[in-house]
Protein backbone atom coordinates (compact mmCIF):
# COMPACT_ATOMS: atom_id res chain seq x y z
CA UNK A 1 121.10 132.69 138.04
CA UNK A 2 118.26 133.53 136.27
CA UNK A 3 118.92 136.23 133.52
CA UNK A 4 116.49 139.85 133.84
CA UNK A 5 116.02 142.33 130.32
CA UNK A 6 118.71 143.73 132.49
CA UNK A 7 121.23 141.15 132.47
CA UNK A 8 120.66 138.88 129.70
CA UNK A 9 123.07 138.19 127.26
CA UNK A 10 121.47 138.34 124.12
CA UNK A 11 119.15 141.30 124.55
CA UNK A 12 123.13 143.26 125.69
CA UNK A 13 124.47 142.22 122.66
CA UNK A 14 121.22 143.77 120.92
CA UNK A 15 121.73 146.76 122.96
CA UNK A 16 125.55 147.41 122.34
CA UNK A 17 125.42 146.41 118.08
CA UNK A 18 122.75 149.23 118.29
CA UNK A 19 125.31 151.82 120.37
CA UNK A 20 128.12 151.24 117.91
CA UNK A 21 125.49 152.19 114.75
CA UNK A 22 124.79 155.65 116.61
CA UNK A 23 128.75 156.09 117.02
CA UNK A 24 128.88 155.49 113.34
CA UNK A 25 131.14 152.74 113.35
CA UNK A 26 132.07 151.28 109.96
CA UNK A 27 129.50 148.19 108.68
CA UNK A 28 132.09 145.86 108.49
CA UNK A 29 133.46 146.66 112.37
CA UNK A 30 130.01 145.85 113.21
CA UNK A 31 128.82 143.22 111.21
CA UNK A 32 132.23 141.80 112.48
CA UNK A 33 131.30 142.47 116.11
CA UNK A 34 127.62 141.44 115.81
CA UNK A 35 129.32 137.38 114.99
CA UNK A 36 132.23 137.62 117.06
CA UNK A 37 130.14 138.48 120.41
CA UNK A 38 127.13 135.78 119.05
CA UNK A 39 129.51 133.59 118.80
CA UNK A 40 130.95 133.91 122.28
CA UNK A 41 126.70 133.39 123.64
CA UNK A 42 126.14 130.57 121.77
CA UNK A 43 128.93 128.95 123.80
CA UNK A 44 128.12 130.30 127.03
CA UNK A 45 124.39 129.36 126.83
CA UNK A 46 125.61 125.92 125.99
CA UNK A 47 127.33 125.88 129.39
CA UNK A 48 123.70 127.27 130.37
CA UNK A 49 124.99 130.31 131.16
CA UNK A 50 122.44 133.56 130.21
CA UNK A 51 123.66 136.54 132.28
CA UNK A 52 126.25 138.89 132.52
CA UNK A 53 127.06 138.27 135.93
CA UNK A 54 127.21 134.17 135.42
CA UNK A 55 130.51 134.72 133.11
CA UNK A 56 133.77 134.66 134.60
CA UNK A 57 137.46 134.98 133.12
CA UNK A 58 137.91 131.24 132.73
CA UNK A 59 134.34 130.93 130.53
CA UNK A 60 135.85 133.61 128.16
CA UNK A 61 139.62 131.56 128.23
CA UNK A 62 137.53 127.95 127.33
CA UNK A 63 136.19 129.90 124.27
CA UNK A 64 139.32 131.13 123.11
CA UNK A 65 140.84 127.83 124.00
CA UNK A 66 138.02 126.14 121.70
CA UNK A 67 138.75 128.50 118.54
CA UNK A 68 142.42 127.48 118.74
CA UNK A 69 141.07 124.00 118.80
CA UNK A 70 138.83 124.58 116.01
CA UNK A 71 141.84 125.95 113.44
CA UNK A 72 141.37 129.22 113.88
CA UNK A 73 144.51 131.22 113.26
CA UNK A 74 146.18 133.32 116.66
CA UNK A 75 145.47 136.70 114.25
CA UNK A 76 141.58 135.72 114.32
CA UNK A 77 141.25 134.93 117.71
CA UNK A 78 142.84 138.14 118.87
CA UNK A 79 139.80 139.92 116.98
CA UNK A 80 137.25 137.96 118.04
CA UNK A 81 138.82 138.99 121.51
CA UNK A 82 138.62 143.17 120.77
CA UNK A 83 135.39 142.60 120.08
CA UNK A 84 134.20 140.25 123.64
CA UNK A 85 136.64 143.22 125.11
CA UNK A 86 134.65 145.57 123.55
CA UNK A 87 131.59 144.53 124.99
CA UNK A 88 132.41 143.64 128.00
CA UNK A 89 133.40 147.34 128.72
CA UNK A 90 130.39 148.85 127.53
CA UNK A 91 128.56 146.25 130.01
CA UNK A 92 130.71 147.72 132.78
CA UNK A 93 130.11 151.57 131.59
CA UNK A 94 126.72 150.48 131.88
CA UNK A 95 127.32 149.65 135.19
CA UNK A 96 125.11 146.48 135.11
CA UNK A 97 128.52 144.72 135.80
CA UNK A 98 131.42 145.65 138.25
CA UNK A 99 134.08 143.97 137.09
CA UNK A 100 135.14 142.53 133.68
CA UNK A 101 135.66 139.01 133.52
CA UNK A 102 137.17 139.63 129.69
CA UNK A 103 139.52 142.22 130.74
CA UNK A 104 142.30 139.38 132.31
CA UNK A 105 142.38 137.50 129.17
CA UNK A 106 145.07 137.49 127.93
CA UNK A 107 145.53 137.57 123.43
CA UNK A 108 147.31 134.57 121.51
CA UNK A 109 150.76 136.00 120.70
CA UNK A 110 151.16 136.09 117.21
CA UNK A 111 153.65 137.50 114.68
CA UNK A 112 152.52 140.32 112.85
CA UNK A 113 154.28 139.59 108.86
CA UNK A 114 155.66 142.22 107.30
CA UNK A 115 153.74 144.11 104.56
CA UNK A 116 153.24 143.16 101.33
CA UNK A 117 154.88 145.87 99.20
CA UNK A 118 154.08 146.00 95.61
CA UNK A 119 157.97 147.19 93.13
CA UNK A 120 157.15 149.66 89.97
CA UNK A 121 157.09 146.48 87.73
CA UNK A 122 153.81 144.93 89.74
CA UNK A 123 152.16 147.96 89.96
CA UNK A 124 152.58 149.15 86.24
CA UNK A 125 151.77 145.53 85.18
CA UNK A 126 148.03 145.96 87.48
CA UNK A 127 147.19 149.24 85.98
CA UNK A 128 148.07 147.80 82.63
CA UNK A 129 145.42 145.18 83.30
CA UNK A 130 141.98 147.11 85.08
CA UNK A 131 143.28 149.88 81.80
CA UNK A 132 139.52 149.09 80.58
CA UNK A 133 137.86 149.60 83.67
CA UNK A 134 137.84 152.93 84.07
CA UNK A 135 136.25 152.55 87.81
CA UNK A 136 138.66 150.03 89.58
CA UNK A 137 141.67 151.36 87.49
CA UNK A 138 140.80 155.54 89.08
CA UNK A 139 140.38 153.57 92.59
CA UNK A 140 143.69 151.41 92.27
CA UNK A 141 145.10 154.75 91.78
CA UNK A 142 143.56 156.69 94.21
CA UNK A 143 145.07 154.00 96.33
CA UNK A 144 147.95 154.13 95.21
CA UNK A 145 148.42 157.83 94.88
CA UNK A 146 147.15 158.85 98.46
CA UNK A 147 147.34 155.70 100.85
CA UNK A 148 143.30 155.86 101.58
CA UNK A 149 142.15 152.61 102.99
CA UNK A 150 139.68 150.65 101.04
CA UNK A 151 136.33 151.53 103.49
CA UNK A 152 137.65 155.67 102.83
CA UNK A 153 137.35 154.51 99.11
CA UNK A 154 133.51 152.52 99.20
CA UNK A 155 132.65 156.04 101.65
CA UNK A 156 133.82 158.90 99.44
CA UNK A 157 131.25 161.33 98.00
CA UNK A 158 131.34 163.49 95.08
CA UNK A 159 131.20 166.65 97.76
CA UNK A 160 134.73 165.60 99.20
CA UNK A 161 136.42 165.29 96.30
CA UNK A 162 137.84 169.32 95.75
CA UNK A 163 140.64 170.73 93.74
CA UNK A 164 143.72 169.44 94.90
CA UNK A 165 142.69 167.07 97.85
CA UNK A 166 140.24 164.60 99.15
CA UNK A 167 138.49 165.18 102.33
CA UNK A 168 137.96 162.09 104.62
CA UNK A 169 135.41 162.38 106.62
CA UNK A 170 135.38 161.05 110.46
CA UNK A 171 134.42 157.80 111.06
CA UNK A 172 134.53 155.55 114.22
CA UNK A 173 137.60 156.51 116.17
CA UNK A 174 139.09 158.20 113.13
CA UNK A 175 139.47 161.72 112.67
CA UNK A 176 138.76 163.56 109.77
CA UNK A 177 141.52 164.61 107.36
CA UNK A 178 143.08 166.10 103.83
CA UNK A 179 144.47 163.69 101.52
CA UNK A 180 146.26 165.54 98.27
CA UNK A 181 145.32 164.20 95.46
CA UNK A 182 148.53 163.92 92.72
CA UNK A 183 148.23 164.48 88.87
CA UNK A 184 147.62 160.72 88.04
CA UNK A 185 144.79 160.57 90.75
CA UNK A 186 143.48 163.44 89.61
CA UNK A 187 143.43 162.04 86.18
CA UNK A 188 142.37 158.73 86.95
CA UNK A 189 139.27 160.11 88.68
CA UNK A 190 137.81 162.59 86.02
CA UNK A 191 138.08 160.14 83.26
CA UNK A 192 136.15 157.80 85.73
CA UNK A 193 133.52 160.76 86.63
CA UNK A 194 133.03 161.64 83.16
CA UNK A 195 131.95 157.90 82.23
CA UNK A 196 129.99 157.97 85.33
CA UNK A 197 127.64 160.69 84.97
CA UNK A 198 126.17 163.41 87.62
CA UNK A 199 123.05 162.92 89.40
CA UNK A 200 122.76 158.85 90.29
CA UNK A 201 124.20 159.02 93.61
CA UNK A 202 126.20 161.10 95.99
CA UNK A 203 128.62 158.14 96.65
CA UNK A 204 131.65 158.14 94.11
CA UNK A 205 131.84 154.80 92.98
CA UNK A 206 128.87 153.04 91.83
CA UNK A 207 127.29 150.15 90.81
CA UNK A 208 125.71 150.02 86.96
CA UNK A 209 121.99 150.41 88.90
CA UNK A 210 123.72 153.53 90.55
CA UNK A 211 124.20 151.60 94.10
CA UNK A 212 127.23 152.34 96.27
CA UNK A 213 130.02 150.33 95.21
CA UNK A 214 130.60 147.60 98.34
CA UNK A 215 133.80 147.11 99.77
CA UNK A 216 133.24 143.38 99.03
CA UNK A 217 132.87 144.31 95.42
CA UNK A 218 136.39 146.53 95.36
CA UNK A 219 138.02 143.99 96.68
CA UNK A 220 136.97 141.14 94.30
CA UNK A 221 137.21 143.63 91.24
CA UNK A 222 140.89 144.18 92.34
CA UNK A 223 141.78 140.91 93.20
CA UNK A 224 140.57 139.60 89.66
CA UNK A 225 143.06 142.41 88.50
CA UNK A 226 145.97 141.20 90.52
CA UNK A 227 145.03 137.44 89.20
CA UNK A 228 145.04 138.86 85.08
CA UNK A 229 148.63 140.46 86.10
CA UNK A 230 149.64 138.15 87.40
CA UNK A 231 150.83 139.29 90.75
CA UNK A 232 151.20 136.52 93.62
CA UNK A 233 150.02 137.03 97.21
CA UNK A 234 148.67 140.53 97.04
CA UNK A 235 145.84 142.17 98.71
CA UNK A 236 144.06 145.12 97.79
CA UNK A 237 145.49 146.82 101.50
CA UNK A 238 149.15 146.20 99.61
CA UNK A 239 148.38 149.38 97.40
CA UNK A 240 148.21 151.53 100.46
CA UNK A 241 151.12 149.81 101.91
CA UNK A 242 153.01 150.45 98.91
CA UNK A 243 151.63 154.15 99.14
CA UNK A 244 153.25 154.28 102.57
CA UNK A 245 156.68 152.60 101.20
CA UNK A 246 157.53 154.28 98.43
CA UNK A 247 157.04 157.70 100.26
CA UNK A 248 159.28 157.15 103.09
CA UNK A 249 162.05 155.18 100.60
CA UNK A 250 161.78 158.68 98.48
CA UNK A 251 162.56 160.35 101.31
CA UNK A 252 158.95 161.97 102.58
CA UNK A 253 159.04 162.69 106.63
CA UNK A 254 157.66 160.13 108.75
CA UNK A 255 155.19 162.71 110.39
CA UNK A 256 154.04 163.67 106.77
CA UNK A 257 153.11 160.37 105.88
CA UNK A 258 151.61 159.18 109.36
CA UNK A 259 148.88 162.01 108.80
CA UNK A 260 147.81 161.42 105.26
CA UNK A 261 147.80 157.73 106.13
CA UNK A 262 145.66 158.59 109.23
CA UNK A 263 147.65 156.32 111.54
CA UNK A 264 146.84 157.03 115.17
CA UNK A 265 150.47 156.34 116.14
CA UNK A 266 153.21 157.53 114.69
CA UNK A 267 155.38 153.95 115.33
CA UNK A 268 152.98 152.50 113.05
CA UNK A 269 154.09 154.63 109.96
CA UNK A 270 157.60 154.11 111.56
CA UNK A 271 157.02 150.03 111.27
CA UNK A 272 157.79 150.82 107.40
CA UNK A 273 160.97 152.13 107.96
CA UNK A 274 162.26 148.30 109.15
CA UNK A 275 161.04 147.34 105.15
CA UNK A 276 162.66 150.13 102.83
CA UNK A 277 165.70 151.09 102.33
CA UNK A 278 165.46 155.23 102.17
CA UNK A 279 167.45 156.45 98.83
CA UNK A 280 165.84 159.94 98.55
CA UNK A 281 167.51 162.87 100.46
CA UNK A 282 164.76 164.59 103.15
CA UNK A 283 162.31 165.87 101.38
CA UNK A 284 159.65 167.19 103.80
CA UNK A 285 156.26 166.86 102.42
CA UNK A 286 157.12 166.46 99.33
CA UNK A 287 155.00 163.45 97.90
CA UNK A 288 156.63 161.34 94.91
CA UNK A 289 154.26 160.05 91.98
CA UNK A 290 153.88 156.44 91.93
């Protein structure tokens, strides 16, 4: 079948990257989706296949079944999978397709490990060594302090940082939100303001030429940190674990700590609760310093 504007794969992937950018989804979902879908084309136009309407379930299964062959670990195929989902169902909202020959595929089954949670001595021992950078050491605790994610971090402006709190702004299919921001944070962050400056940019963590600081670049900075501390299999998403942790072992309410955490569902927050063993009394919403 010969592919129209309409129906041709390429110019619908084109077409769909450019809808998630107007929904403001995150660079890195996108950029993410943007290879995951072209890689998913390439394969089905070398089975000279062009159009929508020429894919069926078992095209879709042959490239999953490829990736497996290829090395790629069950965790990574299931994403490249949300994303062909993804697009799939726009195609069908679109109507230019009735029925979704991604939606009966089934995921690799995989084991999800348990998170990596950072004790007092590993923490201490990385704020001991980013001490001199005044930047990664006010976003390690920011991390640590409040539980924001690492994009939350690269997105915060000087406007949404106020008194006592942070404000999060909506992004994707997250809502908006209040994060309270602890004496340490607090401290952390006006000793790295006051370095900074006013006036070079509206994002809170820059570059030296007064660029947004990239996620890419947090994460390197912190896992050159981690390496100098000597700390073994971390990842900068361990601080907010740890965050999450040491709240609920303290004896914070699982509702109070789903919220600032910004977990959709509550059993994800309640996932922790398998890994620490809760010595605190209940304390509400009482936070604990870190």
């Amino acid at each position: 079948m010969a592919a129209t504007n309409q129906t041709n794969l390429q110019s619908l992937q084109r077409e769909f990257i450019e809808d998630l950018k107007t929904k403001s989804r995150s660079s890195a979902t996108i950029l993410a989706y943007n290879k995951d879908i072209e890689q998913l084309i390439t394969a089905l136009i070398g089975d000279e296949k062009t159009s929508a309407p020429e894919v069926a379930p078992k095209d879709i299964e042959k490239f999953r079944d490829s990736l497996s062959e290829k090395g790629y670990t069950a965790k990574s195929i299931s994403r490249k999978l949300n994303a062909i989902k993804a697009f799939f169902r726009w195609i069908v909202v679109k109507k230019i397709l009735e029925n979704d020959p991604a939606a009966p595929v089934a995921h690799p089954r995989y084991d999800n490990p348990p998170p990596r949670i950072l004790s007092r001595l590993e923490y201490r021992a990385l704020r001991d060594a980013a001490r001199g950078d005044k930047r990664i050491a006010s976003i390690i605790e920011l991390m640590l302090q409040t539980g924001v994610r690492i994009g939350e971090v690269a997105n915060l402006r000087v406007e949404d940082i106020k008194e006592d709190s942070l404000f999060i702004k909506a992004y994707a299919s997250q809502p908006q939100r209040e994060v309270p921001l602890n004496p340490p944070a607090k401290t952390a962050l006006n000793e790295y303001l006051t370095e900074r400056g006013e006036g070079k940019n509206d994002h809170v963590f820059i570059t030296k030429n007064a660029r947004p600081l990239l996620v890419r670049n947090i994460r390197s900075s912190i896992d050159r940190y981690f390496r100098e501390a000597g700390i073994e299999n971390a990842k900068v998403n361990d601080l907010r674990s740890t965050f999450i942790a040491q709240q609920l072992k303290s004896g914070v309410d699982v509702v109070t700590i789903s919220k600032i955490a910004g977990h959709k569902r509550l059993s994800t927050t309640e996932r922790y609760l398998e890994f620490v063993e809760k010595k605190g009394v209940n304390r509400g919403t009482k936070l604990e310093e870190l």
